[in-house]
Structures are given as C-alpha cells and as structure tokens.
PDB file of N, CA and C in Angstrom:
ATOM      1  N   UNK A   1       0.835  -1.187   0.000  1.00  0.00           N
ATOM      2  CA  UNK A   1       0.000   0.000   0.000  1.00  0.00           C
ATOM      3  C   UNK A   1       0.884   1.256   0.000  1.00  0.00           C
ATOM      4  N   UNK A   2       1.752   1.515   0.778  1.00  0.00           N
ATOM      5  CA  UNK A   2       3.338   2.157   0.818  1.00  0.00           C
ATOM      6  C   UNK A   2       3.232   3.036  -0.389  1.00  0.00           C
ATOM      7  N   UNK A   3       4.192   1.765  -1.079  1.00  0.00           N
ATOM      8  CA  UNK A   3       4.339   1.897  -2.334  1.00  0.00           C
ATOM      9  C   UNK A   3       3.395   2.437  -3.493  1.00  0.00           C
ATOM     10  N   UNK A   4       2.205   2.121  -3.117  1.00  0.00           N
ATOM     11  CA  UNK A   4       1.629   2.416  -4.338  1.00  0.00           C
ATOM     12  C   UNK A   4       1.247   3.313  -4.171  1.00  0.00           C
ATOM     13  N   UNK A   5       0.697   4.067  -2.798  1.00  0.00           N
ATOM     14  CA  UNK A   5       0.323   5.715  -2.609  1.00  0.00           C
ATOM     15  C   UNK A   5       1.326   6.588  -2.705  1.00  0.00           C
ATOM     16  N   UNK A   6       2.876   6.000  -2.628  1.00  0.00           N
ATOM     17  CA  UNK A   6       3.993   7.235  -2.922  1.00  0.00           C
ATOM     18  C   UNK A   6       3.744   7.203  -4.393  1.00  0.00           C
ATOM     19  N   UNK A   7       3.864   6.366  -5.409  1.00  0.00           N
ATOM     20  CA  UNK A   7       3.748   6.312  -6.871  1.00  0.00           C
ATOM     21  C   UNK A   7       2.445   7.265  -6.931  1.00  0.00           C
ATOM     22  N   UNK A   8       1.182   6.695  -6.495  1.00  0.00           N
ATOM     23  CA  UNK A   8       0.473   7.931  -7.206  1.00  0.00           C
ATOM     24  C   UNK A   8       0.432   9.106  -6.675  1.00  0.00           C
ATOM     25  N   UNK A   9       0.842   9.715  -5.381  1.00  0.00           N
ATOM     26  CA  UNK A   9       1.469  11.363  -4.957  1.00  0.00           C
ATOM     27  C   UNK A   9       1.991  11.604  -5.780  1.00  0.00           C
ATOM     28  N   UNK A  10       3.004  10.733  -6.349  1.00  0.00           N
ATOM     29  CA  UNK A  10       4.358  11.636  -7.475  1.00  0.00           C
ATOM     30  C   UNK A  10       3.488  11.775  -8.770  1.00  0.00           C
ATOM     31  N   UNK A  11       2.672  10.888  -9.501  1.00  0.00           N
ATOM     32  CA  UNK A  11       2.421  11.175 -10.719  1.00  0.00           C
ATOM     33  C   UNK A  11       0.823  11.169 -10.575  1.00  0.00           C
ATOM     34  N   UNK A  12      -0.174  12.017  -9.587  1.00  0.00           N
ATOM     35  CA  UNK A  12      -1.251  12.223  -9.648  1.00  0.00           C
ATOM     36  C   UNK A  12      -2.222  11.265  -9.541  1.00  0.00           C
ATOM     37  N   UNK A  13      -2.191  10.465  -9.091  1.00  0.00           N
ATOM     38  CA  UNK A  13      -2.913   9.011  -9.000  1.00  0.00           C
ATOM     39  C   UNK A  13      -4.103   8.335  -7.558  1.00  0.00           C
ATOM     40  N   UNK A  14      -4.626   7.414  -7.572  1.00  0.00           N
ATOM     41  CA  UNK A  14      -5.379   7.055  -6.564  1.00  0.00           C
ATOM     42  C   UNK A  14      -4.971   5.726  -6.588  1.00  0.00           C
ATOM     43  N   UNK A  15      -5.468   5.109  -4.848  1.00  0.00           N
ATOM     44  CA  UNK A  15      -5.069   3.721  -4.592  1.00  0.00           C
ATOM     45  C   UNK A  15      -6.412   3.738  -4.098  1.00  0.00           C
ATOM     46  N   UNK A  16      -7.072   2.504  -4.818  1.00  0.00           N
ATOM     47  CA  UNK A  16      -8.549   2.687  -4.226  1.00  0.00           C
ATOM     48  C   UNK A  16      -8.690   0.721  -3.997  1.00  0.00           C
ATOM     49  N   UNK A  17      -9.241   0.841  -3.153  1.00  0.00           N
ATOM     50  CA  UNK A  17     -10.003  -0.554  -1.784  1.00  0.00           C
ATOM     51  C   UNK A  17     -11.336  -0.069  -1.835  1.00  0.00           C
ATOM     52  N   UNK A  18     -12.065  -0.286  -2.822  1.00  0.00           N
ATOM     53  CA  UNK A  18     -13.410  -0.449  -2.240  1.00  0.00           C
ATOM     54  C   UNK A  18     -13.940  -1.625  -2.095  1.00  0.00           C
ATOM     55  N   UNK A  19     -15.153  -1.402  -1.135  1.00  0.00           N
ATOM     56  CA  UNK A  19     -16.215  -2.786  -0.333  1.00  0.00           C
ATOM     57  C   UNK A  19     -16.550  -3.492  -1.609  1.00  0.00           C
ATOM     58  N   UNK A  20     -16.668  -4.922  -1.575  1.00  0.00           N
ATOM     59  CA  UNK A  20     -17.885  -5.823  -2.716  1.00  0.00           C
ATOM     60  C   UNK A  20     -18.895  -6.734  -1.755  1.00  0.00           C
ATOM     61  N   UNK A  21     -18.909  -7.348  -2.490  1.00  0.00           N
ATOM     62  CA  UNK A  21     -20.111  -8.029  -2.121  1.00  0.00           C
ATOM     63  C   UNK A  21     -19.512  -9.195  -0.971  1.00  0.00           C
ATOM     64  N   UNK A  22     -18.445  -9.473  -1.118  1.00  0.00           N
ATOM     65  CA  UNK A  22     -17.829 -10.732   0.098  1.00  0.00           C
ATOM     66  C   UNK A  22     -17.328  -9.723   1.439  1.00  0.00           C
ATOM     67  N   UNK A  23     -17.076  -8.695   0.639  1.00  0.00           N
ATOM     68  CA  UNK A  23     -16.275  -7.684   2.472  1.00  0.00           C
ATOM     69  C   UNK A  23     -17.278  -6.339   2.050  1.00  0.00           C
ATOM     70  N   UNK A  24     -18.456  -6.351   2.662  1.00  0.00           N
ATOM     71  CA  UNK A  24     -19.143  -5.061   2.620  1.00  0.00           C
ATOM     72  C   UNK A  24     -18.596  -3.805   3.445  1.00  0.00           C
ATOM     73  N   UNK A  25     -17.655  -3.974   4.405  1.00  0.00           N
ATOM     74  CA  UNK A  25     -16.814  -2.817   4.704  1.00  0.00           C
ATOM     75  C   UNK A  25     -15.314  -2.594   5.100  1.00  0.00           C
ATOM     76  N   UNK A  26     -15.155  -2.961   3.364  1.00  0.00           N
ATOM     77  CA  UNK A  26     -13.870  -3.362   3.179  1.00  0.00           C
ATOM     78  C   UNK A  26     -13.085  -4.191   3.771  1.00  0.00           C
ATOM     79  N   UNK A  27     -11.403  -3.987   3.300  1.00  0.00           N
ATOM     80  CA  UNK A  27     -10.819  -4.602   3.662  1.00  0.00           C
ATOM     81  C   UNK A  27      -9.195  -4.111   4.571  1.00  0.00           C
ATOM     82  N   UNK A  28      -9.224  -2.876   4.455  1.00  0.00           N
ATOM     83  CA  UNK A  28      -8.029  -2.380   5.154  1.00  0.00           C
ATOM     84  C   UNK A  28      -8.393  -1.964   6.611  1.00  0.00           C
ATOM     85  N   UNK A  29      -7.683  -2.210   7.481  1.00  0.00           N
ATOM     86  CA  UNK A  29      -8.444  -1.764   9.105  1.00  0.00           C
ATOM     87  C   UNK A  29      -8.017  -0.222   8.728  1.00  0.00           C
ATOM     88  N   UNK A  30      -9.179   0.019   9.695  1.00  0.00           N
ATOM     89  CA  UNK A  30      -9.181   1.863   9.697  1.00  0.00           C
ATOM     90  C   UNK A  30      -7.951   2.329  10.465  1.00  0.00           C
ATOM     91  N   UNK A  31      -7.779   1.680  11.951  1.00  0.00           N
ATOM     92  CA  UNK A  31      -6.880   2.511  12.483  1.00  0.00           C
ATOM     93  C   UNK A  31      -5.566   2.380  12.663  1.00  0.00           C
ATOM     94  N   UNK A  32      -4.956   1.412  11.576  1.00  0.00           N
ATOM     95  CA  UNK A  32      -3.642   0.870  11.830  1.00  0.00           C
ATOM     96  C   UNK A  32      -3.170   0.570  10.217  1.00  0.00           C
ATOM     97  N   UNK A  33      -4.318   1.085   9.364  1.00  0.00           N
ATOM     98  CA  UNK A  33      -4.057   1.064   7.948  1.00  0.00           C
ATOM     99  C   UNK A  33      -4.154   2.161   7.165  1.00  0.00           C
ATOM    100  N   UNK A  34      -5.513   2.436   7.637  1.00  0.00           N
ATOM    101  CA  UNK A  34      -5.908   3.499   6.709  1.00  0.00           C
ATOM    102  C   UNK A  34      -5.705   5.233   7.161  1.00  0.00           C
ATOM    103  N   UNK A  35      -5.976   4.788   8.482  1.00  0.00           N
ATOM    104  CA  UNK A  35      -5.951   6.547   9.071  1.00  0.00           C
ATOM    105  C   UNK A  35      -4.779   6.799   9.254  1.00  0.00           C
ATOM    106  N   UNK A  36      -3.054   6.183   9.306  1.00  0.00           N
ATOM    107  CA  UNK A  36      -1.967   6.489   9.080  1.00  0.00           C
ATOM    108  C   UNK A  36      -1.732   7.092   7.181  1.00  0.00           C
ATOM    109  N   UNK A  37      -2.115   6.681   6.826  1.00  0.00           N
ATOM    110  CA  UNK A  37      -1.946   6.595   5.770  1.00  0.00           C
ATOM    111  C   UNK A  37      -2.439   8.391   4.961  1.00  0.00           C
ATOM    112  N   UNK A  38      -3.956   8.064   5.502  1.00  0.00           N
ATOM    113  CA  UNK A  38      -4.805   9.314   5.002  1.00  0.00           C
ATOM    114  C   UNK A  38      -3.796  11.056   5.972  1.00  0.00           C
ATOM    115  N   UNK A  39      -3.458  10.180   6.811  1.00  0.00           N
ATOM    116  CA  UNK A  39      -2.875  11.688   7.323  1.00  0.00           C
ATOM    117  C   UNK A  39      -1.631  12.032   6.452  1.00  0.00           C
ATOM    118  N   UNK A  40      -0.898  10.779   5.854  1.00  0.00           N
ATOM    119  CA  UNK A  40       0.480  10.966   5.237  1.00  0.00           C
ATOM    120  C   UNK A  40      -0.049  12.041   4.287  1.00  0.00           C
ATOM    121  N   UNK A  41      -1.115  11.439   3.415  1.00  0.00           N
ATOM    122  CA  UNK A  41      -1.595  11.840   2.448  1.00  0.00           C
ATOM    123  C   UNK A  41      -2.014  13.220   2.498  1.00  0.00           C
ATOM    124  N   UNK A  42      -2.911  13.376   3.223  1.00  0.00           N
ATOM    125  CA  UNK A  42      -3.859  15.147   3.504  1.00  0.00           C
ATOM    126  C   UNK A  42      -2.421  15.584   4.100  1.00  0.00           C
ATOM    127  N   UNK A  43      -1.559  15.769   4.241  1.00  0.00           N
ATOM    128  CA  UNK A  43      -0.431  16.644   5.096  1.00  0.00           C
ATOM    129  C   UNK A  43      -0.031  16.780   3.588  1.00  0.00           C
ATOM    130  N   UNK A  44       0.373  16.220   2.696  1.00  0.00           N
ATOM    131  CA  UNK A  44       1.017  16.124   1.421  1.00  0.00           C
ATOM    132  C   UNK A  44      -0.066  16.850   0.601  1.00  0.00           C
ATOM    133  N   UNK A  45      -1.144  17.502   0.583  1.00  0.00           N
ATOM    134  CA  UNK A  45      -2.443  17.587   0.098  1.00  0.00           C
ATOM    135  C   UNK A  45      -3.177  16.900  -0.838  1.00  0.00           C
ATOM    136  N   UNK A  46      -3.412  15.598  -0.392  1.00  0.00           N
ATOM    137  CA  UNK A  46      -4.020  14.384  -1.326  1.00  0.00           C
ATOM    138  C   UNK A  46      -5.580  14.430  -0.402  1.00  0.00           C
ATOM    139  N   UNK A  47      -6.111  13.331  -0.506  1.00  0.00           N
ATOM    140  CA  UNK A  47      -7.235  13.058   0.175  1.00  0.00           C
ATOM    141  C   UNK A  47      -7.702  11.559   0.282  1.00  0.00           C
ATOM    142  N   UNK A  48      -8.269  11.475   1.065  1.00  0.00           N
ATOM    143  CA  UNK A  48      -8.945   9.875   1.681  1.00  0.00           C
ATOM    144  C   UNK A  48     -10.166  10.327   2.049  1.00  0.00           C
ATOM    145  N   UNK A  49     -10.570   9.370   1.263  1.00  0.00           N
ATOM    146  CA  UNK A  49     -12.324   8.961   2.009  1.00  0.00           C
ATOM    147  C   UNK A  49     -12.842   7.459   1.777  1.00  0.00           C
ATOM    148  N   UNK A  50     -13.623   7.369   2.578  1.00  0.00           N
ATOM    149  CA  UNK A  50     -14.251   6.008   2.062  1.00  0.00           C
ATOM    150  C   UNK A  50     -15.482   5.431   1.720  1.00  0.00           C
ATOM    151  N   UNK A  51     -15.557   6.369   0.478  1.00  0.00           N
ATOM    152  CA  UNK A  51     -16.598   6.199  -0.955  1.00  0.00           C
ATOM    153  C   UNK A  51     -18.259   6.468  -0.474  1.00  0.00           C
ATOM    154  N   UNK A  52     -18.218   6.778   0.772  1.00  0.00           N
ATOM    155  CA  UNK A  52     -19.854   6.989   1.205  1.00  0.00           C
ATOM    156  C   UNK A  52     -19.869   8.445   1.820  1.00  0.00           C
ATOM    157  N   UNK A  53     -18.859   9.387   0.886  1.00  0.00           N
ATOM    158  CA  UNK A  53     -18.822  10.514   1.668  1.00  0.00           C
ATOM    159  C   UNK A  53     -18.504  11.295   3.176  1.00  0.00           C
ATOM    160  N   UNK A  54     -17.571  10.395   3.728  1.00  0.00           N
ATOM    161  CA  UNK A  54     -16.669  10.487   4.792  1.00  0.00           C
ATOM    162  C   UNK A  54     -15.170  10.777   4.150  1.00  0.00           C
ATOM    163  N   UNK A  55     -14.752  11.701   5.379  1.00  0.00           N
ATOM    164  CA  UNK A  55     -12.807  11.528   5.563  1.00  0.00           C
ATOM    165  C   UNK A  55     -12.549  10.488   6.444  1.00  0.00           C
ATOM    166  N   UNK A  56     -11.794   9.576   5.801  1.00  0.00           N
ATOM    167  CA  UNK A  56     -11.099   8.268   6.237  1.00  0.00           C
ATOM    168  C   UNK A  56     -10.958   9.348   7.719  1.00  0.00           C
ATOM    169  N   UNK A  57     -10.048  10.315   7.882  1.00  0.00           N
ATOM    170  CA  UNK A  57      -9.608  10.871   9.584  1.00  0.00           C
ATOM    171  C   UNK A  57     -10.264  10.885  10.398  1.00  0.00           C
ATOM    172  N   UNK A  58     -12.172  11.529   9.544  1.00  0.00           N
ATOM    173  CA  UNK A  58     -12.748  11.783  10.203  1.00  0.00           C
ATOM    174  C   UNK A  58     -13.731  10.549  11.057  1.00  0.00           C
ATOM    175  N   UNK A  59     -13.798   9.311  10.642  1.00  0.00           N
ATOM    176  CA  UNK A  59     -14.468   8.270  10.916  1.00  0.00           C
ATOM    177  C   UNK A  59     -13.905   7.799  12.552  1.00  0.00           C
ATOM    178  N   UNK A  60     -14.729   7.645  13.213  1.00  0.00           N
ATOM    179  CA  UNK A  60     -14.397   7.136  14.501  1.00  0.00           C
ATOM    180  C   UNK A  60     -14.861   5.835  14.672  1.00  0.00           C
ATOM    181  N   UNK A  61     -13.858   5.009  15.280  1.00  0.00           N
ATOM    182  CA  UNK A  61     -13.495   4.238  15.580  1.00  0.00           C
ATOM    183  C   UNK A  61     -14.748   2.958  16.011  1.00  0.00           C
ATOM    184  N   UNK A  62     -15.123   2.084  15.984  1.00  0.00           N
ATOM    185  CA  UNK A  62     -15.984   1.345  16.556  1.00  0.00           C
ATOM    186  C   UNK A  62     -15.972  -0.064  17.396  1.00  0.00           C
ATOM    187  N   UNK A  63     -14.300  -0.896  16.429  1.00  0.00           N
ATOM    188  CA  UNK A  63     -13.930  -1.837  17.300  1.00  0.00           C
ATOM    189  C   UNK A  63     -11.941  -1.615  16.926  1.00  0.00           C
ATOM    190  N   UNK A  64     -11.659  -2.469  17.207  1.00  0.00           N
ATOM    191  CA  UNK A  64     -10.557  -2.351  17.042  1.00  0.00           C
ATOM    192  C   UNK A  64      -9.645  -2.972  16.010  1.00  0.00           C
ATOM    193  N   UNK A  65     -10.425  -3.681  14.953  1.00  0.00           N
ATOM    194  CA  UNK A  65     -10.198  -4.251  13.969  1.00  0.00           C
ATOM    195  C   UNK A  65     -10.841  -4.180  12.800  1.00  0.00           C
ATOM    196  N   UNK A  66     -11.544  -2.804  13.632  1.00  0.00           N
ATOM    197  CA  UNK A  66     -12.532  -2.020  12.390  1.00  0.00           C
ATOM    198  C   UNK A  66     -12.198  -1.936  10.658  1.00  0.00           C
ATOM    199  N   UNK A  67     -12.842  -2.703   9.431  1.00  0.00           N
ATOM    200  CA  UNK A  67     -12.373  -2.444   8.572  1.00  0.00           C
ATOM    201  C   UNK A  67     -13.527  -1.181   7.968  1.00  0.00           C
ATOM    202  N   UNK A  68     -12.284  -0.835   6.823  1.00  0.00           N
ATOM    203  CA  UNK A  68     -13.496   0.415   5.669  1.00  0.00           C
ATOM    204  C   UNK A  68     -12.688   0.250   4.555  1.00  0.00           C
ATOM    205  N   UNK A  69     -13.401   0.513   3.445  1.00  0.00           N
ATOM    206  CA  UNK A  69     -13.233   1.068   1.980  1.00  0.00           C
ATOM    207  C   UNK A  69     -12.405   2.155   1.767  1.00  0.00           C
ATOM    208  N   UNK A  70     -11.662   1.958   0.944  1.00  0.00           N
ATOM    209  CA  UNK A  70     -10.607   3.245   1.163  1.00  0.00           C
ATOM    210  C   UNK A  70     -10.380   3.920  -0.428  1.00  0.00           C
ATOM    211  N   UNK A  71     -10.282   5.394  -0.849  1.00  0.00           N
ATOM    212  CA  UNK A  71      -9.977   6.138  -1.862  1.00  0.00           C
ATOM    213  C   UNK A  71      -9.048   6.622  -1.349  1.00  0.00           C
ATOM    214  N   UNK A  72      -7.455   6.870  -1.634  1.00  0.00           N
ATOM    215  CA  UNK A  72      -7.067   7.755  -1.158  1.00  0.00           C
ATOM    216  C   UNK A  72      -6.074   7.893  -2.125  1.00  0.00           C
ATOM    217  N   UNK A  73      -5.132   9.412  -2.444  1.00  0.00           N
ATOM    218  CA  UNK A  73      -4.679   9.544  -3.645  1.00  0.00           C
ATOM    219  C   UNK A  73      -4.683  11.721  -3.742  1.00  0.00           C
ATOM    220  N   UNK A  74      -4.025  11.695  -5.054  1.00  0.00           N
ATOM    221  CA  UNK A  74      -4.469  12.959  -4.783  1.00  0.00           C
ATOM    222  C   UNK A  74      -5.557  13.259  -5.144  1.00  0.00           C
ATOM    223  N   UNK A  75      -5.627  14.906  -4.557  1.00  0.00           N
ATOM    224  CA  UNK A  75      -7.164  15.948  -4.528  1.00  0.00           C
ATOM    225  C   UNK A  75      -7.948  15.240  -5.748  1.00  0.00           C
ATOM    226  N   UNK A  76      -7.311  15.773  -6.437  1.00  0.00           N
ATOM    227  CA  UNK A  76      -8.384  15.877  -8.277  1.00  0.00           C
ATOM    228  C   UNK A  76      -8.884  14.406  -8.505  1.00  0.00           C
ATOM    229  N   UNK A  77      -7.839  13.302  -8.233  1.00  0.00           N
ATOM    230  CA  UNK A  77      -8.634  12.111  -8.824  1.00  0.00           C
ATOM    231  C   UNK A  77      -9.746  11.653  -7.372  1.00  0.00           C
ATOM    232  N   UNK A  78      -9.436  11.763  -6.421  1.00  0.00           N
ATOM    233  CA  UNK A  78     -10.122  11.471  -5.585  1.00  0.00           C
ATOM    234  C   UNK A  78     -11.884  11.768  -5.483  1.00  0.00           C
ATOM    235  N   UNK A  79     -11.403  13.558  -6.138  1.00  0.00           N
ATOM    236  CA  UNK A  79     -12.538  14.248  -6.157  1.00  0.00           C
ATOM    237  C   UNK A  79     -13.342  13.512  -7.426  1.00  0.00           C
ATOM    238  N   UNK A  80     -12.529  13.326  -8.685  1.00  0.00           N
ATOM    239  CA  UNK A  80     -12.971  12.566  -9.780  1.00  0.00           C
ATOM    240  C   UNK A  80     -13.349  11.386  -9.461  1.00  0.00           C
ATOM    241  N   UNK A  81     -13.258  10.579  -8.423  1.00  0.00           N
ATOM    242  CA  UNK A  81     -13.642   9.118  -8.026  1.00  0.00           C
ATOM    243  C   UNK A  81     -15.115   9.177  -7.110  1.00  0.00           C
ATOM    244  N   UNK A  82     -15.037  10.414  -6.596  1.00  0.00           N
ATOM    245  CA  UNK A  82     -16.034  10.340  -5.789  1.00  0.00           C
ATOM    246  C   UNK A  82     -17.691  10.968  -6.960  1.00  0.00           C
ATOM    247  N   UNK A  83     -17.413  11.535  -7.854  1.00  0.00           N
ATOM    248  CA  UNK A  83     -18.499  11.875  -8.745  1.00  0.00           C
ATOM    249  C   UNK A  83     -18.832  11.050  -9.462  1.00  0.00           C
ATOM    250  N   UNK A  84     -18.008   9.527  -9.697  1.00  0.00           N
ATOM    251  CA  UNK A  84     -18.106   8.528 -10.302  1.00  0.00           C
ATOM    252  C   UNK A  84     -19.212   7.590  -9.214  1.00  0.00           C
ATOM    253  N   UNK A  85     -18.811   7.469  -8.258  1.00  0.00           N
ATOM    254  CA  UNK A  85     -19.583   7.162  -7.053  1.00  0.00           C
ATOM    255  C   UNK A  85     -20.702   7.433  -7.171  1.00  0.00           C
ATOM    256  N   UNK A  86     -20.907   8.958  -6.706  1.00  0.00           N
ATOM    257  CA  UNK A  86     -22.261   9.764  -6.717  1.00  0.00           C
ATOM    258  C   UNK A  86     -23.020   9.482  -7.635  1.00  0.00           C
ATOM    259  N   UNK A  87     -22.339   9.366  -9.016  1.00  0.00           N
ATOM    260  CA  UNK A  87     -23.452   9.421 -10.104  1.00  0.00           C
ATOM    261  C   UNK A  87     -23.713   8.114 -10.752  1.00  0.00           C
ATOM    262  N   UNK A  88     -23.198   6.851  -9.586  1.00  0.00           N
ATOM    263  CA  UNK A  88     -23.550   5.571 -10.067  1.00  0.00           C
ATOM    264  C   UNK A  88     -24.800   5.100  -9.115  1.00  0.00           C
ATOM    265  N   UNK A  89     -25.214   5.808  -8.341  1.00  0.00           N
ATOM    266  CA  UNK A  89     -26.062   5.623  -6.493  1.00  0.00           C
ATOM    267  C   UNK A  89     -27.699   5.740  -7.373  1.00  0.00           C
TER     268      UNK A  89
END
C-alpha cells in the first residue's frame, strides 16, 4: 500500500479498496491502515475517504479491527472518483 500511494502522490494518481459483495466494509483496518496513511496523504495535500462521503480521519473508531473502503490519492482524482460514485447511487 506504501508503495503504491507514494507512486500515485508523485504522478497524480489514486489507490482505491473499495467494499464488494464478500467484504461489505472493506478490507483495510481503519486505524492501523488506513488513518496512518490518510494523514500521510492530507499533510502532502491528497485526500482519503471512504466512498460513502466520509474523511477516512474523520471516521471514529468502533472496534478495534474495524475495517473500511478506502480512496485515497491525490485531490483531483479522488474528487474525480467520488463523482463517479455519486453518479452511479
């Protein structure tokens, strides 16, 4: 995951984990996967969310092995991923 969110910071890109039908809320744990990650990211000015109109940061916590769906990547495609979303609902 590392790896592939430094690759798309450098050349404009998204690393996207979304839910299907076998893991309805996802598959990366929130607080030891994803919310390290989303802060690397938003400090760098990228963005995370997880596709139901939340900030990955902003999601609190529920168990401790909590999983979620994850977009995260920079601003523009993120923002471009999430209108893809919206306008598939």
């Amino acid at each position: 995951m590392l790896t592939d969110i430094h690759r798309n910071m450098l050349y404009d890109g998204i690393f996207i984990y979304p839910a299907d039908n076998k893991n309805p809320n996802g598959k990366l744990r929130l607080l030891y996967e994803c919310n390290p990650m989303a802060f690397i990211v938003e400090q760098g000015g990228g963005r995370a969310i997880d596709g139901r109109g939340n900030r990955i940061m902003e999601l609190k916590p529920t168990s401790l092995h909590q999983r979620v769906p994850i977009y995260i990547g920079s601003k523009e495609a993120v923002d471009m991923a999430e209108k893809f979303i919206n306008n598939e609902e």
